[in-house]
C-alpha atoms as a PDB file:
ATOM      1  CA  UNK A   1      34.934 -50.505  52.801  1.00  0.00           C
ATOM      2  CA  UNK A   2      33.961 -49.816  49.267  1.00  0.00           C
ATOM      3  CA  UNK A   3      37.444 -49.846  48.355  1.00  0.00           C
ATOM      4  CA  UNK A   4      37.736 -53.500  49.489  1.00  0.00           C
ATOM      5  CA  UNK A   5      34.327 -54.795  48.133  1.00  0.00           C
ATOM      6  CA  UNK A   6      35.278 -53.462  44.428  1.00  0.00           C
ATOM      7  CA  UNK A   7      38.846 -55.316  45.104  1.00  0.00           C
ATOM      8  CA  UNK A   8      37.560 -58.264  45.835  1.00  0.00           C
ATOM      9  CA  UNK A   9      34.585 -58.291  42.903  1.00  0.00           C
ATOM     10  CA  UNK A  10      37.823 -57.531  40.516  1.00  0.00           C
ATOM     11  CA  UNK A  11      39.525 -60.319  41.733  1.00  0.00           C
ATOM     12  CA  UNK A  12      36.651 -62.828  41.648  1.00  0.00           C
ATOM     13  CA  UNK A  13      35.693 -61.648  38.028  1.00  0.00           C
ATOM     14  CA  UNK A  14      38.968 -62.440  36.740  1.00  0.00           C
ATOM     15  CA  UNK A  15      39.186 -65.298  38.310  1.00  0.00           C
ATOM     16  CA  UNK A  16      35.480 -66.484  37.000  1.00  0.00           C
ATOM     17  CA  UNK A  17      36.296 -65.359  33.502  1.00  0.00           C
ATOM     18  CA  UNK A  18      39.192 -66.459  33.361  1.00  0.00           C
ATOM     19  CA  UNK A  19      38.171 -70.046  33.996  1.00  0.00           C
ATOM     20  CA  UNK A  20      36.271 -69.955  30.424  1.00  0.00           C
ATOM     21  CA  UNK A  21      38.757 -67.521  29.351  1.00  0.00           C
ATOM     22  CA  UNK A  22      39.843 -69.855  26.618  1.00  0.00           C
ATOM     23  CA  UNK A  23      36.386 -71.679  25.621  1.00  0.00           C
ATOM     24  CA  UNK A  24      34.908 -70.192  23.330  1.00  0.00           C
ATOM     25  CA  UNK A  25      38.470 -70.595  21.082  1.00  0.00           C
ATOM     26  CA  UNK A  26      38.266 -73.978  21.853  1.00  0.00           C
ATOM     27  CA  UNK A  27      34.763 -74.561  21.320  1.00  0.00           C
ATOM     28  CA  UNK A  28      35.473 -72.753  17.518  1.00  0.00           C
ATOM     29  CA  UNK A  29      38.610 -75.076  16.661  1.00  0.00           C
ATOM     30  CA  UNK A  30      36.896 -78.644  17.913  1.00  0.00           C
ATOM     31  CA  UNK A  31      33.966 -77.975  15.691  1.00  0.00           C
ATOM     32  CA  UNK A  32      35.958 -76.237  12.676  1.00  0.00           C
ATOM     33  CA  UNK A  33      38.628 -79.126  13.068  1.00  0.00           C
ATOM     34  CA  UNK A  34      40.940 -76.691  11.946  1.00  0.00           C
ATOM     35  CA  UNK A  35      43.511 -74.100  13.631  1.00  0.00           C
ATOM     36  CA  UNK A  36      43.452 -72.047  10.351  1.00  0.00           C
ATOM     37  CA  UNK A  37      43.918 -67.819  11.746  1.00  0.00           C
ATOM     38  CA  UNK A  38      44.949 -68.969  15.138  1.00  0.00           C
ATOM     39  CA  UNK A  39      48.522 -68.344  15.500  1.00  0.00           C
ATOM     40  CA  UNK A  40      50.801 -71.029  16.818  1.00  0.00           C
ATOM     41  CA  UNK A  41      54.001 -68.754  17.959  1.00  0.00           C
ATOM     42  CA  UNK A  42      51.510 -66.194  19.474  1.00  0.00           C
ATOM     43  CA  UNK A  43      50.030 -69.038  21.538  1.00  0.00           C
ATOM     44  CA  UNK A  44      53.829 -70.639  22.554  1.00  0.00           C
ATOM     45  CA  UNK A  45      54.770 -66.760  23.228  1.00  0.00           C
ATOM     46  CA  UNK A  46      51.577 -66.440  25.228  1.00  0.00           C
ATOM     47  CA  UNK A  47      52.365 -69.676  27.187  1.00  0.00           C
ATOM     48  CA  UNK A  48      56.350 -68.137  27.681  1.00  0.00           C
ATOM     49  CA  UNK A  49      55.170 -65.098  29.410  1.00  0.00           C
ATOM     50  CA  UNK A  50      52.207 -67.059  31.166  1.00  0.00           C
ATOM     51  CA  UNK A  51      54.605 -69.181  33.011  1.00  0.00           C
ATOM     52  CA  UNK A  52      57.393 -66.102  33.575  1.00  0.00           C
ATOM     53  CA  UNK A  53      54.208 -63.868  35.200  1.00  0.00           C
ATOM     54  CA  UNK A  54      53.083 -66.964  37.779  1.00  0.00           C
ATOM     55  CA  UNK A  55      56.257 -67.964  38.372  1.00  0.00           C
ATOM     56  CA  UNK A  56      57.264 -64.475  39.290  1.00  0.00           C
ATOM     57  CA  UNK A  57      54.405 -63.910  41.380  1.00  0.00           C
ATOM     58  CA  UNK A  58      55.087 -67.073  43.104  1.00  0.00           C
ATOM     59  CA  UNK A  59      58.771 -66.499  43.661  1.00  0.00           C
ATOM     60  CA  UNK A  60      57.951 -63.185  45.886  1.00  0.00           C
ATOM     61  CA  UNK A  61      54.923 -64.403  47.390  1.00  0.00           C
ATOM     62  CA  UNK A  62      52.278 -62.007  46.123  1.00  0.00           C
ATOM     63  CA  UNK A  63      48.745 -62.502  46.925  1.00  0.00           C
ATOM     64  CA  UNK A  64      47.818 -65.804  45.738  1.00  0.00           C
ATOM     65  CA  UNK A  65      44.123 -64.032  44.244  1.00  0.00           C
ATOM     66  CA  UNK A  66      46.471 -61.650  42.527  1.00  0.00           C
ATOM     67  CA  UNK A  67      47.550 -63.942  40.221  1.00  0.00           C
ATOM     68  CA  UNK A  68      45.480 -67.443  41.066  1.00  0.00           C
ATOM     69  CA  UNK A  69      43.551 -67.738  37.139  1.00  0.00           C
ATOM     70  CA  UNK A  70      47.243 -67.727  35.465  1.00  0.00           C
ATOM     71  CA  UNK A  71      47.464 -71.770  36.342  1.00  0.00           C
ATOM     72  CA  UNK A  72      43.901 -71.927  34.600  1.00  0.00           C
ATOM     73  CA  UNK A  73      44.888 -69.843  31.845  1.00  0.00           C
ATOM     74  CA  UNK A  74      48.148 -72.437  31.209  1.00  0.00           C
ATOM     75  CA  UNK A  75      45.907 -75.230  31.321  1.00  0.00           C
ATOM     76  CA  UNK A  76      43.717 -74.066  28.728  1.00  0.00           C
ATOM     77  CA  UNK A  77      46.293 -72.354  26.708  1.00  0.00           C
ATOM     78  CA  UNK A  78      48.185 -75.986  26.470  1.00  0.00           C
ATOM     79  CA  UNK A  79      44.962 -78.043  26.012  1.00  0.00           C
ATOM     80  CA  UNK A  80      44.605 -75.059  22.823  1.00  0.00           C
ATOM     81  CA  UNK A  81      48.297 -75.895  21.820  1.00  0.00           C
ATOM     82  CA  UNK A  82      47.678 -79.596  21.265  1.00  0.00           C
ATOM     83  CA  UNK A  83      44.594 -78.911  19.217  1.00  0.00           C
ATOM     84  CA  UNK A  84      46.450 -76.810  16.979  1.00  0.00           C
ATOM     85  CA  UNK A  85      49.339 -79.766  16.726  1.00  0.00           C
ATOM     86  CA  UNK A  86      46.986 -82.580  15.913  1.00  0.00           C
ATOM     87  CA  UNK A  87      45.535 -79.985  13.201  1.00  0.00           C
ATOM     88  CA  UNK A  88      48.154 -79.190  12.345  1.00  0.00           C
ATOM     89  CA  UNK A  89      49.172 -83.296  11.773  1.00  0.00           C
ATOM     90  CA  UNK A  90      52.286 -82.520  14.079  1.00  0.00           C
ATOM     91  CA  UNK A  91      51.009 -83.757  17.860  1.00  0.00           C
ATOM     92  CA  UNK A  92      54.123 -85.262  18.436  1.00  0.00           C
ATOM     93  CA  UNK A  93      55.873 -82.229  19.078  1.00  0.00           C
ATOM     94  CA  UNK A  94      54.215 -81.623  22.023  1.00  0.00           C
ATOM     95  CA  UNK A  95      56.907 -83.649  23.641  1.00  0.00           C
ATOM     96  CA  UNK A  96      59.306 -81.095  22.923  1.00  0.00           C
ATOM     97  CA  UNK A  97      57.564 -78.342  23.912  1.00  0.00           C
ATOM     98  CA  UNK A  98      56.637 -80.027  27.180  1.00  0.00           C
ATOM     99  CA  UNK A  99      60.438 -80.490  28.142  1.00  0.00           C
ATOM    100  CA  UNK A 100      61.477 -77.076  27.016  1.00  0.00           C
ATOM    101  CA  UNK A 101      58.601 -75.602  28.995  1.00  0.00           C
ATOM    102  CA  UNK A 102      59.076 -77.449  32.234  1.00  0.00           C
ATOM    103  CA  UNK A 103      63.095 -77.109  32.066  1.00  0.00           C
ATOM    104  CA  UNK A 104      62.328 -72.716  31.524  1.00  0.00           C
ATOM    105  CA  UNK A 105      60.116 -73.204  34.636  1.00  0.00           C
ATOM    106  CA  UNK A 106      62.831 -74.993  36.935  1.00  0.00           C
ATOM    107  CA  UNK A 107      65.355 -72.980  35.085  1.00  0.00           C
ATOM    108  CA  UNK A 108      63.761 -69.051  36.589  1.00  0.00           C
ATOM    109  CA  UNK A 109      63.921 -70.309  40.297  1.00  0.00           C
ATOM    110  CA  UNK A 110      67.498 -70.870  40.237  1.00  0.00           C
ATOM    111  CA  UNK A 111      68.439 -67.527  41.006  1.00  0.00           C
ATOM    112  CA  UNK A 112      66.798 -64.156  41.730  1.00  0.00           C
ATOM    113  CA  UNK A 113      68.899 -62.365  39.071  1.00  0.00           C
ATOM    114  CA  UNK A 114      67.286 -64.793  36.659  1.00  0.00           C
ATOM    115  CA  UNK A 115      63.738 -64.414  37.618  1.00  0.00           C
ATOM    116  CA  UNK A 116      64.211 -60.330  37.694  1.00  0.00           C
ATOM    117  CA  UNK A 117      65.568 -60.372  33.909  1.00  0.00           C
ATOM    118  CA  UNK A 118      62.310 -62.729  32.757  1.00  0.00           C
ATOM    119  CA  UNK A 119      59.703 -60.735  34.686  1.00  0.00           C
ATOM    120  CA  UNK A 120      61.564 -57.718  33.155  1.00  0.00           C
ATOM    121  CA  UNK A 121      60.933 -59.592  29.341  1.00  0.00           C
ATOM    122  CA  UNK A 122      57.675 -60.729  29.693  1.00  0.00           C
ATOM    123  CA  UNK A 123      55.897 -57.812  28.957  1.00  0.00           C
ATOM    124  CA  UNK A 124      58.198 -57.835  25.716  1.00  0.00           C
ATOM    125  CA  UNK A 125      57.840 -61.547  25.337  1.00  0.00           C
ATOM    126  CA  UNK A 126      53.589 -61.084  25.865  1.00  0.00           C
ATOM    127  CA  UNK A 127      53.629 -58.458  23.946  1.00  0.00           C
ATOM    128  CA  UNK A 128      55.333 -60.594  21.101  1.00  0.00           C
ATOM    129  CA  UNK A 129      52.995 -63.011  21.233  1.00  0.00           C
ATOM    130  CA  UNK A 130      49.514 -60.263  20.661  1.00  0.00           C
ATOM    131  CA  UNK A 131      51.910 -59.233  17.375  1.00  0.00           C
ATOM    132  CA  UNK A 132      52.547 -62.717  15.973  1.00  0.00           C
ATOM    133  CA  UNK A 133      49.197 -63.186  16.442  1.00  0.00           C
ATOM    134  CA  UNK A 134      47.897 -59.738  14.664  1.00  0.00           C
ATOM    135  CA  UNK A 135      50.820 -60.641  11.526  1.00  0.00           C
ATOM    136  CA  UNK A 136      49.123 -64.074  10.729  1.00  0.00           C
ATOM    137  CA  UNK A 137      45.689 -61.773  10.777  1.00  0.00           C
ATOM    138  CA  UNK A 138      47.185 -59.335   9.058  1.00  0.00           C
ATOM    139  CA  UNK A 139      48.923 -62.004   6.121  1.00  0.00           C
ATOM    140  CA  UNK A 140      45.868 -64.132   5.731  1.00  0.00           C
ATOM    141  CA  UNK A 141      43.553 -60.855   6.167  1.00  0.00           C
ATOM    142  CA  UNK A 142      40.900 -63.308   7.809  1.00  0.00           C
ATOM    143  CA  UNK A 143      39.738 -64.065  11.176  1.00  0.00           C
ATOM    144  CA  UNK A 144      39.878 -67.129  10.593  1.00  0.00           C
ATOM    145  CA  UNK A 145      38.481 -69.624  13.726  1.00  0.00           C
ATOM    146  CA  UNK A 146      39.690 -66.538  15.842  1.00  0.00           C
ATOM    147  CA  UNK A 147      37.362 -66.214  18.347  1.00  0.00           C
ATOM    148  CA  UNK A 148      36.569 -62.602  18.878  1.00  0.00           C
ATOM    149  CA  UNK A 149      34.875 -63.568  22.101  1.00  0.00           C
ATOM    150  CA  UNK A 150      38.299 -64.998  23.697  1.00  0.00           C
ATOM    151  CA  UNK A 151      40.233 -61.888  22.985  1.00  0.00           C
ATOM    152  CA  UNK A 152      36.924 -59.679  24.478  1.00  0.00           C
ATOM    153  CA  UNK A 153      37.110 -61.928  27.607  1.00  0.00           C
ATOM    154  CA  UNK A 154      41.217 -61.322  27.705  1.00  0.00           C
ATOM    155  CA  UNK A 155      40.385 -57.101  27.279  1.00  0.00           C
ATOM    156  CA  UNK A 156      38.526 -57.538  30.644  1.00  0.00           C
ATOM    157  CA  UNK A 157      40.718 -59.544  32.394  1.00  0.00           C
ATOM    158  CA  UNK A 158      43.922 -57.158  32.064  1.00  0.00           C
ATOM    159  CA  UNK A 159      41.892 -53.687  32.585  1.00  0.00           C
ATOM    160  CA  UNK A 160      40.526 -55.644  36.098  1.00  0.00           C
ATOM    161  CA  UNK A 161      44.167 -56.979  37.272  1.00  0.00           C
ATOM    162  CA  UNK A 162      45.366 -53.204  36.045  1.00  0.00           C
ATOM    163  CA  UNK A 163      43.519 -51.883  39.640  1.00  0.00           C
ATOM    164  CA  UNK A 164      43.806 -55.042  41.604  1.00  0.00           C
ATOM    165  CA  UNK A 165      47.834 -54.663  41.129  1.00  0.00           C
ATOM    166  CA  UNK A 166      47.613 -51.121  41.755  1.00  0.00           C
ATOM    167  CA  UNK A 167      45.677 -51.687  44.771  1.00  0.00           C
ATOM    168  CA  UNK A 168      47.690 -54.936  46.541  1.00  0.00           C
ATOM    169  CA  UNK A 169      51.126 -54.710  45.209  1.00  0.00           C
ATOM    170  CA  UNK A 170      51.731 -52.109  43.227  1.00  0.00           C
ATOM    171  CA  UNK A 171      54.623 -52.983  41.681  1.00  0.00           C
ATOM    172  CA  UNK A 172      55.460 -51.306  38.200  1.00  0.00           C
ATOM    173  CA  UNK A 173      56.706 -54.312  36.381  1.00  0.00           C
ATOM    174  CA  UNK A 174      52.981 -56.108  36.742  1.00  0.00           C
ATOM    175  CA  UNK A 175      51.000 -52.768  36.010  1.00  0.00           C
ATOM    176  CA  UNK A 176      53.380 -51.750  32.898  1.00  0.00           C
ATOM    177  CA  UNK A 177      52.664 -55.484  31.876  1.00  0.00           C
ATOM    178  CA  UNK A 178      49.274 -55.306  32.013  1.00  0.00           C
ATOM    179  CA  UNK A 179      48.586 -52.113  30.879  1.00  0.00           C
ATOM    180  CA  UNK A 180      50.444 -52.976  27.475  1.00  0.00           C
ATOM    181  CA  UNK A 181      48.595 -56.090  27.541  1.00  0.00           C
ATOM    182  CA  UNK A 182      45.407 -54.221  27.347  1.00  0.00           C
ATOM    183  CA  UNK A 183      45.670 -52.012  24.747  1.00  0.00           C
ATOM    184  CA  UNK A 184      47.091 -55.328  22.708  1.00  0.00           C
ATOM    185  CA  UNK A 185      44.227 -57.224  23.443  1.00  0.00           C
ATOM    186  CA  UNK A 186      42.162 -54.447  22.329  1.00  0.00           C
ATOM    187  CA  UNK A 187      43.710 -53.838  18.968  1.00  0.00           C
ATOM    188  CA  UNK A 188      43.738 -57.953  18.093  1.00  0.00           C
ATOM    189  CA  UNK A 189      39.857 -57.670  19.072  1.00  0.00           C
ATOM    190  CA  UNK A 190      39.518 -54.640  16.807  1.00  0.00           C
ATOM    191  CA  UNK A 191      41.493 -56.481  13.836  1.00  0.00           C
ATOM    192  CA  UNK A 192      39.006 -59.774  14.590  1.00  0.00           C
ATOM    193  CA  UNK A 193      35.912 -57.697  14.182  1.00  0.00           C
ATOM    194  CA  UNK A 194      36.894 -55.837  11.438  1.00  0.00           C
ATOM    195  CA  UNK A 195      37.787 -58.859   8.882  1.00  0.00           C
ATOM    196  CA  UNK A 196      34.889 -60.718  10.447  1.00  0.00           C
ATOM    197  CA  UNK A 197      32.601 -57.636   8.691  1.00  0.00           C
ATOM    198  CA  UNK A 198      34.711 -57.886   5.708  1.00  0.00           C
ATOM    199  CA  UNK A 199      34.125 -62.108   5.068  1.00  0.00           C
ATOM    200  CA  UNK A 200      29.882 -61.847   6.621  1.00  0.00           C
ATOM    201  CA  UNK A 201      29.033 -59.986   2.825  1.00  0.00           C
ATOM    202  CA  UNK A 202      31.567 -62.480   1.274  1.00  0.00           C
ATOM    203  CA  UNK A 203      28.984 -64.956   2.398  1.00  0.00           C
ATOM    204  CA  UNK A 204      25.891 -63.133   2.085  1.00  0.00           C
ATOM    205  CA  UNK A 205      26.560 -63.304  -1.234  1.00  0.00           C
END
């Protein structure tokens, strides 16, 4: 059935993009050798509601394609947070993060009642994290080692898993998640292109 084939070309997209998701940004810090526009509490918030969403997913046994590239997205989205620490000359705190990470993980599967009230705060605490991320844009009113191409990749990736939820599980929480995270996505994108126009004459000149 159509219906199917355009389900399962969603799902493999994501998946596929989602592997290289995170590249590009990097690519951008490792040769820059500096985290300098790239938000450190937008990237912990990102990881917070990374780990709710998968865990979530887990916890009722959704579809595992449904939700498969969030495991690749933590992976790159830690590998990201210890290139910002050693930038930032403070890679020893990655200890810390590491044990409160793993203790919120073990922490959501004690109890249903727990899991419900994080999957119902992770669009809040996602959302969070596309805000902290548009304020240090916003305060240093430059992109930065942003890379635009991260955030495009990210746009894709929530409008596809908007129709595969809709389609397998349908369950509001994930949709109203995604949804928001798209139009967030979008508007850090827009905000990365525009001060990357402003600084290209900067440098023309």
């Amino acid at each position: 059935m159509p219906s199917d084939t355009l389900l399962h070309v969603a799902n493999f997209s994501t998946l596929f993009v989602c592997m290289v998701l995170k590249f590009p940004q990097i690519f951008v810090l490792m040769r820059a050798k500096t985290s300098a526009g790239v938000s450190l509490n937008s990237l912990l918030l990102e990881l917070v509601g990374y780990i709710v969403f998968v865990t979530y997913q887990n916890y009722y046994d959704y579809p595992l394609p449904t939700y498969l590239e969030y495991p690749i997205l933590i992976a790159q989205d830690v590998i990201l947070l210890l290139l910002i620490l050693q930038y930032n000359g403070c890679l020893r705190q990655s200890l810390i993060y590491t044990f409160l990470f793993v203790g919120g993980w073990r922490l959501l599967t004690v109890d249903k009642l727990i899991m419900d009230t994080a999957m119902s705060l992770c669009t809040l605490i996602s959302a969070a994290s596309k805000f902290a991320q548009l304020q240090c844009l916003w305060k240093s009113k430059d992109a930065g080692q942003v890379s635009a191409l991260t955030w495009a990749l990210a746009v894709y990736t929530c409008t596809a898993r908007i129709y595969t939820s809709a389609v397998t599980t349908g369950d509001m929480l994930v949709l109203v998640r995604f949804i928001v995270m798209t139009l967030l996505n979008m508007w850090v994108l827009l905000t990365i292109m525009y001060y990357q126009r402003q600084r290209s004459p900067k440098k023309e000149d």
